[in-house]
N, C-alpha and C. Protein backbone atom coordinates (compact mmCIF):
# COMPACT_ATOMS: atom_id res chain seq x y z
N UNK A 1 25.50 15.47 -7.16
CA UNK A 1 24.08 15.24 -7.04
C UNK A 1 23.81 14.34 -5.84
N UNK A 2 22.93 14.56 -4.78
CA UNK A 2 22.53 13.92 -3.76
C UNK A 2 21.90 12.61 -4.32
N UNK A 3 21.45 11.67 -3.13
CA UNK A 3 21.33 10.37 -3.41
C UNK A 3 20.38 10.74 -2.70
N UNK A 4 19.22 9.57 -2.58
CA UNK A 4 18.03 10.24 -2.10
C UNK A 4 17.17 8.55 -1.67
N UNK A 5 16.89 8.15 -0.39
CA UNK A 5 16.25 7.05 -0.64
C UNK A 5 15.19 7.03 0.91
N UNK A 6 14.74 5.96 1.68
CA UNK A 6 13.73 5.85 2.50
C UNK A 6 14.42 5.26 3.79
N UNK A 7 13.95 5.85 4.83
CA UNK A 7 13.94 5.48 6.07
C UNK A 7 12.68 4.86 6.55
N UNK A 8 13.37 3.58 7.13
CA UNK A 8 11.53 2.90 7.78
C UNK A 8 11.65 2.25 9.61
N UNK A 9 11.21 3.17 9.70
CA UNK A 9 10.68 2.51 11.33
C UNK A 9 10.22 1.33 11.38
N UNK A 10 10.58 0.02 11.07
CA UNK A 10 9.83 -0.87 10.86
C UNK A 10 9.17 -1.31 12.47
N UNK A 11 9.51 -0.33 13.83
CA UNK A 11 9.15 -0.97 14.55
C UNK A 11 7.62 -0.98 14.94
N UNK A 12 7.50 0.26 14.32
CA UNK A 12 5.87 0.59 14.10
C UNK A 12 5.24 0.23 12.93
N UNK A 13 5.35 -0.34 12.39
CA UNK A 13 4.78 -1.01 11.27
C UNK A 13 3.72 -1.87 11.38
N UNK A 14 2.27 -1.56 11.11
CA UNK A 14 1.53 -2.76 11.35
C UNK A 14 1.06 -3.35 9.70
N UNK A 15 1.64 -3.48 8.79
CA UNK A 15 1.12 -3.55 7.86
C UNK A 15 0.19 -4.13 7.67
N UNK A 16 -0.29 -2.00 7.52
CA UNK A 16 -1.67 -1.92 7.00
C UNK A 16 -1.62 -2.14 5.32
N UNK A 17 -0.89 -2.05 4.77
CA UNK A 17 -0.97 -2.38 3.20
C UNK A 17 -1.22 -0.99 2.66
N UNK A 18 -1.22 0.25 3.36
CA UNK A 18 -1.58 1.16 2.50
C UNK A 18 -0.47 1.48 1.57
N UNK A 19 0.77 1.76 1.89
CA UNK A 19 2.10 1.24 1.17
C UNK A 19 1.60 1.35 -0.45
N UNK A 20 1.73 -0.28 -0.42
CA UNK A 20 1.30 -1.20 -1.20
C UNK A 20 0.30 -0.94 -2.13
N UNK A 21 -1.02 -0.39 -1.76
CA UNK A 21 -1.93 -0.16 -2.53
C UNK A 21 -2.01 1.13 -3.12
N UNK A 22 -1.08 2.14 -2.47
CA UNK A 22 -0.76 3.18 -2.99
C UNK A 22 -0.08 2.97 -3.95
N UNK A 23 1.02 2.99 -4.13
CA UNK A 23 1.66 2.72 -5.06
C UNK A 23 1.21 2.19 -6.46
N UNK A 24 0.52 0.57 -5.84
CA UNK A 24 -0.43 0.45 -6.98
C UNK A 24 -0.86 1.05 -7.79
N UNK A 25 -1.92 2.09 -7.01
CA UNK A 25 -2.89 2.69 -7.60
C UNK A 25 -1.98 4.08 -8.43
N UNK A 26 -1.21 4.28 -8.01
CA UNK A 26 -0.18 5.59 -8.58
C UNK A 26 0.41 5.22 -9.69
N UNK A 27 1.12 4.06 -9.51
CA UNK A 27 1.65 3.62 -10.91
C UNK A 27 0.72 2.65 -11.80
N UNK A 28 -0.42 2.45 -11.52
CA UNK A 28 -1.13 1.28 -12.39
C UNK A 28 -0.81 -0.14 -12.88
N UNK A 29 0.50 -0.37 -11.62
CA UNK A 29 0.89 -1.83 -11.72
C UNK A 29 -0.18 -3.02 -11.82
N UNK A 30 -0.07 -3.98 -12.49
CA UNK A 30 -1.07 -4.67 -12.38
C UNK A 30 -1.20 -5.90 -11.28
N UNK A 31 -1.66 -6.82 -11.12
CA UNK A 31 -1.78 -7.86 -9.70
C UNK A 31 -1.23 -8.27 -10.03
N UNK A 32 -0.21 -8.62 -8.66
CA UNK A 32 0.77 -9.43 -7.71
C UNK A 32 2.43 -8.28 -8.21
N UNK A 33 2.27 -6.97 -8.56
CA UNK A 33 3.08 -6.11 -8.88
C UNK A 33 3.18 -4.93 -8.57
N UNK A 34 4.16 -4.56 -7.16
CA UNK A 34 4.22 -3.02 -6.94
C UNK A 34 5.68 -2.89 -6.63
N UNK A 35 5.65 -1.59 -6.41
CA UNK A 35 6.82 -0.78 -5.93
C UNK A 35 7.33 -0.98 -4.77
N UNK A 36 6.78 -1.23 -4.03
CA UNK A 36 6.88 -1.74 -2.70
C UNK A 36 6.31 -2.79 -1.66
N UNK A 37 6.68 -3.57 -1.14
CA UNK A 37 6.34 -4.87 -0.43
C UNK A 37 6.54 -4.98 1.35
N UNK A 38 5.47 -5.77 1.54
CA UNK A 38 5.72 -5.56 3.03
C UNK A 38 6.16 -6.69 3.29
N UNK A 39 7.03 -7.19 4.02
CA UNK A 39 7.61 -8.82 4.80
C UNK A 39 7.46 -8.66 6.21
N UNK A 40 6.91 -10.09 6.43
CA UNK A 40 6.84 -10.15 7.84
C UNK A 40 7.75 -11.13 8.34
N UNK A 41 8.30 -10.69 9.67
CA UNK A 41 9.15 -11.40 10.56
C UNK A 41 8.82 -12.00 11.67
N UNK A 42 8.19 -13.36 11.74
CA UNK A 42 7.68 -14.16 12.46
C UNK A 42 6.31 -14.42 12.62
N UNK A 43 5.65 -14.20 13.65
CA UNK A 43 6.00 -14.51 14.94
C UNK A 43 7.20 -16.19 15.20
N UNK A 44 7.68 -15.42 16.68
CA UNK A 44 8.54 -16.41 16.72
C UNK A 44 8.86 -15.90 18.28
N UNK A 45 9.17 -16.90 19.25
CA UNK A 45 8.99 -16.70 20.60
C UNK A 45 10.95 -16.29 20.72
N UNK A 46 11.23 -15.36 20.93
CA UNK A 46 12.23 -15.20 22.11
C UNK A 46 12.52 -15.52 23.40
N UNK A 47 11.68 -15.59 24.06
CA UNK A 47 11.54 -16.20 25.11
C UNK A 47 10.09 -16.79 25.91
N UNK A 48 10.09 -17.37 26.88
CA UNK A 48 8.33 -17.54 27.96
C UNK A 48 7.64 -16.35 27.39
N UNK A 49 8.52 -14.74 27.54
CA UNK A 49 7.54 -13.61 27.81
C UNK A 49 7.36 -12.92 26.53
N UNK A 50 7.99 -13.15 25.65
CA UNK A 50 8.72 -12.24 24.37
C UNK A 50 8.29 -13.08 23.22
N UNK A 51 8.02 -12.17 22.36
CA UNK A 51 7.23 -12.60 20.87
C UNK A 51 8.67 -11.62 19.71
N UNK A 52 8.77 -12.18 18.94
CA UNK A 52 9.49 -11.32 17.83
C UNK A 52 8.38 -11.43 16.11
N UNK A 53 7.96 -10.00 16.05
CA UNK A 53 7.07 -10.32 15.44
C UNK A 53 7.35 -8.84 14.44
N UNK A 54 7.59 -8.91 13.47
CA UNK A 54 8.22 -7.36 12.50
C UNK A 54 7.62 -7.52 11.31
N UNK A 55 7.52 -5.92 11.12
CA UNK A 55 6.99 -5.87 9.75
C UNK A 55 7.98 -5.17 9.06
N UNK A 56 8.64 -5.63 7.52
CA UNK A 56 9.21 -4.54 6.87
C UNK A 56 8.62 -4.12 5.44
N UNK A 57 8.62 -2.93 5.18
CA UNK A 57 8.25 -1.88 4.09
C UNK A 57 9.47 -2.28 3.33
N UNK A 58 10.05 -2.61 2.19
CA UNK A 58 10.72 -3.07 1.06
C UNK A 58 10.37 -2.77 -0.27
N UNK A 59 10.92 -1.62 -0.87
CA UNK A 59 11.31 -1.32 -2.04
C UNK A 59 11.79 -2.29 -3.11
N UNK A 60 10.68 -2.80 -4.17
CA UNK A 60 11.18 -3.44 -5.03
C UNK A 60 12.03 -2.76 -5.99
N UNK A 61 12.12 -3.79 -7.37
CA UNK A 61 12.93 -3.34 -8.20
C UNK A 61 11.54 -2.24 -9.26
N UNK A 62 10.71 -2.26 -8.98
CA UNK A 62 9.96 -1.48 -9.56
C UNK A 62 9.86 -0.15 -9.14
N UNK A 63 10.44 0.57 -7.81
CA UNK A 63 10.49 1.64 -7.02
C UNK A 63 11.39 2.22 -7.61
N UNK A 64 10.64 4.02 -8.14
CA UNK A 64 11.44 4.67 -8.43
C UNK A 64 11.58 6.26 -7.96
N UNK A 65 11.01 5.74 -6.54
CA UNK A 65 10.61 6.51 -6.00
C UNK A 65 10.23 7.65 -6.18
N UNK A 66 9.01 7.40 -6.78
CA UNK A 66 7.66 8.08 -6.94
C UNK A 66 8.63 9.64 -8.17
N UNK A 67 9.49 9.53 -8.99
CA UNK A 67 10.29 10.09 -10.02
C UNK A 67 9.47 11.43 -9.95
N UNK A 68 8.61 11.06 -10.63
CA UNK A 68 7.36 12.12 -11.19
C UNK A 68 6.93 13.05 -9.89
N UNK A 69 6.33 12.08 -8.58
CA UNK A 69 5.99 13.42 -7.71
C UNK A 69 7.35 14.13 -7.09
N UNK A 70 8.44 13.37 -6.72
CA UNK A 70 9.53 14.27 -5.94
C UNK A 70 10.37 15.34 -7.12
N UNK A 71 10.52 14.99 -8.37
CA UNK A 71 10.68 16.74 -8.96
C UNK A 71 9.95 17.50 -8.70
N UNK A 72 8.32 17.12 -8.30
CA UNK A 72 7.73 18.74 -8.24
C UNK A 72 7.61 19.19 -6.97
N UNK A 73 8.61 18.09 -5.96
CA UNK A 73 8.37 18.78 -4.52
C UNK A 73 7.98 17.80 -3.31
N UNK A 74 7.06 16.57 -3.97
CA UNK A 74 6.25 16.06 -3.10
C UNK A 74 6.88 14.83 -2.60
N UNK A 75 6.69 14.29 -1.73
CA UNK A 75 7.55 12.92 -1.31
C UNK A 75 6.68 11.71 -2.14
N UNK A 76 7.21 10.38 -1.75
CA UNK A 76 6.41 9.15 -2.68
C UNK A 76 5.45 8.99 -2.52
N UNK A 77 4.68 8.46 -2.53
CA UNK A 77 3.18 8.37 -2.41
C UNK A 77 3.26 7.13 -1.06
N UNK A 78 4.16 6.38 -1.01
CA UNK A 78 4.20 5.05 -0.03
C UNK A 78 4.34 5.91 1.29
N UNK A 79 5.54 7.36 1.40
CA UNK A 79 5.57 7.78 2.34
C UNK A 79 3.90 8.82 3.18
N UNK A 80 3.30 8.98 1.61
CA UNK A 80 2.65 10.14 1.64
C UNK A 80 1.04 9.47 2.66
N UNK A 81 1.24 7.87 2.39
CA UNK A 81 0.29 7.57 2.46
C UNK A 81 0.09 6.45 4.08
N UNK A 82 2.04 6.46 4.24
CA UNK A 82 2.10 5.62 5.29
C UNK A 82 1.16 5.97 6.99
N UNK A 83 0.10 4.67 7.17
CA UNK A 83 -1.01 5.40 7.88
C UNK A 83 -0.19 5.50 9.67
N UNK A 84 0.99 4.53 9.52
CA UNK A 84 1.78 4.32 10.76
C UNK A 84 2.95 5.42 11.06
N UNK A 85 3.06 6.38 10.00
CA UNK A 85 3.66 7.13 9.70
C UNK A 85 5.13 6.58 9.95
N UNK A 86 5.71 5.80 9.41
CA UNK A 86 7.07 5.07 9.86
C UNK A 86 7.89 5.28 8.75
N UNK A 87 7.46 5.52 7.92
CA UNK A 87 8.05 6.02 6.22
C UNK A 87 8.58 7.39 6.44
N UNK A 88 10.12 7.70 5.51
CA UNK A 88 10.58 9.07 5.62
C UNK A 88 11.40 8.90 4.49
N UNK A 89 11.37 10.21 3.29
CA UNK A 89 12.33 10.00 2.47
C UNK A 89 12.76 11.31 2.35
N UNK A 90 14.40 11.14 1.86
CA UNK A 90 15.17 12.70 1.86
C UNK A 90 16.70 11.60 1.42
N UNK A 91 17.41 12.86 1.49
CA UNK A 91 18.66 12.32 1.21
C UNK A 91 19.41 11.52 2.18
N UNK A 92 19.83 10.69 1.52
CA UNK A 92 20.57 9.93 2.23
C UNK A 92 21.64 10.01 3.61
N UNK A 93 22.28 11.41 3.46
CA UNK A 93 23.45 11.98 4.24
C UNK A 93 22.39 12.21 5.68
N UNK A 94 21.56 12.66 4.93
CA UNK A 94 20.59 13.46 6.56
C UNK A 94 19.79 12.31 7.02
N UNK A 95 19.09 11.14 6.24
CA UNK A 95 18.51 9.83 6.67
C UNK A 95 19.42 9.82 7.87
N UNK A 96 20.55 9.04 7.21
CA UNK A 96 21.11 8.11 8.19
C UNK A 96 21.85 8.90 9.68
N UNK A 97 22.02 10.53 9.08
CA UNK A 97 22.06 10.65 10.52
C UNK A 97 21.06 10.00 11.56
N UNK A 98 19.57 9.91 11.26
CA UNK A 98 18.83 9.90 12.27
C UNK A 98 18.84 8.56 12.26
N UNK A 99 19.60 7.56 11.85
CA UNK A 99 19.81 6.34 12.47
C UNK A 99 20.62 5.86 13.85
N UNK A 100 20.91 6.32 13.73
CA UNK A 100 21.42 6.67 15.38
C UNK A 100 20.45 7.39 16.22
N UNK A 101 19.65 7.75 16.17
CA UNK A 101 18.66 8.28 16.80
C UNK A 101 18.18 7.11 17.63
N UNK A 102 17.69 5.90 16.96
CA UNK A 102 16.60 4.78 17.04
C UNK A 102 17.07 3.05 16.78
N UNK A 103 17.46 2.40 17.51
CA UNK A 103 16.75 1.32 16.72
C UNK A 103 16.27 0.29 16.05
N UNK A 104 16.15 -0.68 15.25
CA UNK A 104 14.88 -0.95 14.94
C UNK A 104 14.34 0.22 13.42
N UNK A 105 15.52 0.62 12.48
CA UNK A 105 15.14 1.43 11.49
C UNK A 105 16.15 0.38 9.96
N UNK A 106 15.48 1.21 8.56
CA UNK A 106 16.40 0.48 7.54
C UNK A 106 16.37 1.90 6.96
N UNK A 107 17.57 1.65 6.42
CA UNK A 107 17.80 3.30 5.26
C UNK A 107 17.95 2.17 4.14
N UNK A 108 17.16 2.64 2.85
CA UNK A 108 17.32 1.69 1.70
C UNK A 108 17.16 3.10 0.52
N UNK A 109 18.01 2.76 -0.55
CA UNK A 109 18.15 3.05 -1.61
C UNK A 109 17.86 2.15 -2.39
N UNK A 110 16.54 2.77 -3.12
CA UNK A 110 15.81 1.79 -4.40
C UNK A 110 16.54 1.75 -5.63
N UNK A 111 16.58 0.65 -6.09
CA UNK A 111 17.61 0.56 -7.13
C UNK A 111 16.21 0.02 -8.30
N UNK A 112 16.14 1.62 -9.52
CA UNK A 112 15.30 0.81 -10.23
C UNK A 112 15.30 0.27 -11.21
N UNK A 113 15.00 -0.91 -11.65
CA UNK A 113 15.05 -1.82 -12.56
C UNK A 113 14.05 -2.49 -13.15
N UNK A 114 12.78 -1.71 -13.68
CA UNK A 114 11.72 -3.04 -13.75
C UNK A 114 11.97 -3.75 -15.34
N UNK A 115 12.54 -3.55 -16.17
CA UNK A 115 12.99 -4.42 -16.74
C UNK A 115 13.16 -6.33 -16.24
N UNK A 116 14.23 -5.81 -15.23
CA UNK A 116 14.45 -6.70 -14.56
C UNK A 116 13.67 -7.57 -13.73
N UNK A 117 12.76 -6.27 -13.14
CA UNK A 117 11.41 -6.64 -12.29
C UNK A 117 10.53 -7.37 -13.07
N UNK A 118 9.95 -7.01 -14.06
CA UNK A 118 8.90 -7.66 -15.03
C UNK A 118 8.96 -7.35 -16.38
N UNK A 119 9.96 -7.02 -17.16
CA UNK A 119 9.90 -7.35 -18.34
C UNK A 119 9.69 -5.52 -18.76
N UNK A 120 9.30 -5.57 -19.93
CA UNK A 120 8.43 -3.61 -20.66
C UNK A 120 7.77 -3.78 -20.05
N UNK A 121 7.06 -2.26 -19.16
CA UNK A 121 5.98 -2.00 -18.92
C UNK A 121 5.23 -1.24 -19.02
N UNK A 122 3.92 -1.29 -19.52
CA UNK A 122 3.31 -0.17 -20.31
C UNK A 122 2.07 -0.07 -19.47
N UNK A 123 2.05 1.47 -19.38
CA UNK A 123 1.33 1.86 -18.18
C UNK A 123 -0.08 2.24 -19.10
N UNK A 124 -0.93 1.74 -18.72
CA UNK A 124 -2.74 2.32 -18.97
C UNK A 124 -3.39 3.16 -18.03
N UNK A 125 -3.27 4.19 -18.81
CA UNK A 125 -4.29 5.16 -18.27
C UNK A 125 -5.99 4.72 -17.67
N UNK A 126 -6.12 4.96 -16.87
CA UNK A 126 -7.36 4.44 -16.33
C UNK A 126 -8.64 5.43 -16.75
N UNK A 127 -8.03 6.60 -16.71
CA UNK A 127 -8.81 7.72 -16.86
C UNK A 127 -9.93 8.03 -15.83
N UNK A 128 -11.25 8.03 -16.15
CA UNK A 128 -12.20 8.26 -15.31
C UNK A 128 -12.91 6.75 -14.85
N UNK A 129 -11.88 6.40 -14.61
CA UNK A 129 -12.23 4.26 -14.07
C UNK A 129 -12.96 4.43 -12.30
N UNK A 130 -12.62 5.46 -12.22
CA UNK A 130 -13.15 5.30 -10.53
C UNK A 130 -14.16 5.37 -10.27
N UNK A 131 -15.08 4.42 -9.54
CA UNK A 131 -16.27 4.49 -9.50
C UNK A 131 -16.62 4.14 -7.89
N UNK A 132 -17.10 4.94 -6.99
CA UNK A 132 -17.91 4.67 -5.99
C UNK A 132 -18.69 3.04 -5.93
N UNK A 133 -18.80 2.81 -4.43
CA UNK A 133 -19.88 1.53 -4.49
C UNK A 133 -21.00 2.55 -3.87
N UNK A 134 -22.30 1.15 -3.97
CA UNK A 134 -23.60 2.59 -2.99
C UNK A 134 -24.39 1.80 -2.73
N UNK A 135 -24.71 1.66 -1.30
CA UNK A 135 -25.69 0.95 -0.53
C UNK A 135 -26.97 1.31 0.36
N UNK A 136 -28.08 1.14 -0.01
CA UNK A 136 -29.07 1.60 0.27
C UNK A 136 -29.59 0.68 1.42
N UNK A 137 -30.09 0.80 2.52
CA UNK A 137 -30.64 0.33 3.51
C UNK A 137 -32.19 0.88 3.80
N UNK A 138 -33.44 -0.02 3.73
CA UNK A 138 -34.27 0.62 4.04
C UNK A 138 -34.62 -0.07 5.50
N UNK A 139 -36.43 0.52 5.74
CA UNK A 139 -36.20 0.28 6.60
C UNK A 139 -36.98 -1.16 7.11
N UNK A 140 -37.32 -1.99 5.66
CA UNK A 140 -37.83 -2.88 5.47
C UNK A 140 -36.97 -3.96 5.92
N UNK A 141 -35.85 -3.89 5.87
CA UNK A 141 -35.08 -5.36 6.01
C UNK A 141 -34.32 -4.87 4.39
N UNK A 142 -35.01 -4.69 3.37
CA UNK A 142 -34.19 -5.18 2.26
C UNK A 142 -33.31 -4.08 2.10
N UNK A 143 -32.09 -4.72 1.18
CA UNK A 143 -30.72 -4.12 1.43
C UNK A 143 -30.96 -4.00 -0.91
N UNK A 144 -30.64 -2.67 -0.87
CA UNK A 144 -30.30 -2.84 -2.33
C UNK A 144 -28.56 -2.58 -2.39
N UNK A 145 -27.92 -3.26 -3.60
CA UNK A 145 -26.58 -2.77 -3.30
C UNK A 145 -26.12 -2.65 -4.85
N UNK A 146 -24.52 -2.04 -4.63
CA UNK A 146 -23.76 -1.76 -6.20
C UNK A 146 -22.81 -2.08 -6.13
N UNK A 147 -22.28 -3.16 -7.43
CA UNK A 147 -20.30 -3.16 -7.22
C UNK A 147 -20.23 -2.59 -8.46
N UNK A 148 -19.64 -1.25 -7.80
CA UNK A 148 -19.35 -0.38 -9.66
C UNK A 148 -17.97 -0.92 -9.99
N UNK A 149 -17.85 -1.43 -10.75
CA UNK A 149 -16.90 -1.96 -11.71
C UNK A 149 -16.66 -1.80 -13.39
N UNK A 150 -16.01 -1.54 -13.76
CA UNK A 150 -16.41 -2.07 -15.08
C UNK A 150 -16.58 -2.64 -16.09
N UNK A 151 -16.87 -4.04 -15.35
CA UNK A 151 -17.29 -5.00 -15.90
C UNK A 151 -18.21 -5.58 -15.27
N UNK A 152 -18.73 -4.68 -14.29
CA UNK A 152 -20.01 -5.28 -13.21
C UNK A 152 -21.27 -4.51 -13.66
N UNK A 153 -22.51 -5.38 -13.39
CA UNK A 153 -23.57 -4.54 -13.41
C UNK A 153 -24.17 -4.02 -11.70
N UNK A 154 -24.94 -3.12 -12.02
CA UNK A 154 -25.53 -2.91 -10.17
C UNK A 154 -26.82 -3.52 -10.33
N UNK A 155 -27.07 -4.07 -9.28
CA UNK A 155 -28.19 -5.27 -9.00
C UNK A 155 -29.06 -4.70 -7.43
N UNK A 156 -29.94 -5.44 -7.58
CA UNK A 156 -31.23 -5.47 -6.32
C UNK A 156 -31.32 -6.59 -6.23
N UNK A 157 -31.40 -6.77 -4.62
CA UNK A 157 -32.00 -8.27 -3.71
C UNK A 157 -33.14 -8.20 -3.91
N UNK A 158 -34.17 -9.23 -5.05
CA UNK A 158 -35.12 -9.33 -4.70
C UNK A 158 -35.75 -9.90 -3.48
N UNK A 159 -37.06 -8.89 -3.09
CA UNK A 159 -37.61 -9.27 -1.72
C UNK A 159 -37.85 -10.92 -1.36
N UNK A 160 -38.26 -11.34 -2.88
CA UNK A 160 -38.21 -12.94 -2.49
C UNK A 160 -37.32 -14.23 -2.31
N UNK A 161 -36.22 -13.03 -1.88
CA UNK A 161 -34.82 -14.04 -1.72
C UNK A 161 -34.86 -13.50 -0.16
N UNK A 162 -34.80 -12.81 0.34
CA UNK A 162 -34.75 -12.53 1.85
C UNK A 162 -35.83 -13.55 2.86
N UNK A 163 -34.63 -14.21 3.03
CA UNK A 163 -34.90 -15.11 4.48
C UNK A 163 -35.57 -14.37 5.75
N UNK A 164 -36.61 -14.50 6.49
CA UNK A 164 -37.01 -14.22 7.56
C UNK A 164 -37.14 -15.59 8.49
N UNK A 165 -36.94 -15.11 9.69
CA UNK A 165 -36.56 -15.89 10.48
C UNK A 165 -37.95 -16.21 11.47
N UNK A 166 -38.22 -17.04 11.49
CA UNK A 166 -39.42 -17.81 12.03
C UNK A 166 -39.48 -17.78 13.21
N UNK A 167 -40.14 -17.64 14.26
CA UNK A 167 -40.11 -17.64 15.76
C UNK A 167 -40.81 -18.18 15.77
């Protein structure tokens, strides 16, 4: 049976966090808990002209790489979603050929454990939790707005809270 884990360009990496919030949102980890983590490396001067400044994509112990979508075909969602496109997953044998290609790359095999990571974890269905925000602009000045949440209500600026500015 092949081994199967991620290649990361970390040299293009600007972490954007999409990674991160993917994952999130895929597995329903809750805050300060995902599958994957970004670390940064410096800044830190090399020299007068030279900055050393890196981002790395890091597979926690909660990464299982994405189990559920790659049986039916699809890669992880961290790769699916990486906006720097620096993410690549496949087997291991063919990864690391292309390490020699480049670099400035990590081949990592996620080792998963969330036991270890955080204890049981019991995943909640969110179901139909997604809710749009919606902002109305007229052409009065006043701004009506919404934080759909659900535990938020949607509200209006009353007109007699809007500051105008005196000349």
């Amino acid at each position: 049976m092949a081994t199967y884990g991620l290649l990361i360009d970390y040299e293009y990496c600007t972490n954007c966090g999409s990674c991160q919030v993917s994952c999130k949102e895929e597995h329903g980890y809750p805050v300060g808990k995902t599958g994957i983590a970004v670390h940064a490396d410096g800044p830190w001067a090399i020299d007068e002209d030279n900055w050393n400044f890196n981002y790395f994509p890091l597979p926690t112990d909660l990464c299982d790489l994405c189990a559920d979508r790659t049986e039916r075909g699809r890669e992880p969602i961290c790769v699916h979603h990486c906006l720097a496109n620096v993410m690549s997953y496949g087997e291991v044998e063919e990864l690391a050929k292309r390490l020699a290609d480049k670099p400035k790359q990590l081949l990592i095999v996620p080792q998963y454990l969330p036991r270890e990571a955080r204890g049981e974890f019991v995943h909640v269905d969110k179901g139909d939790a997604h809710q749009a925000a919606h902002v109305e602009v007229k052409a009065t000045g006043v701004a009506a707005f919404g934080a759909h949440r659900h535990d938020a209500k949607v509200g209006e600026i009353d007109e007699s809270d809007v500051i105008e500015d005196i000349l």
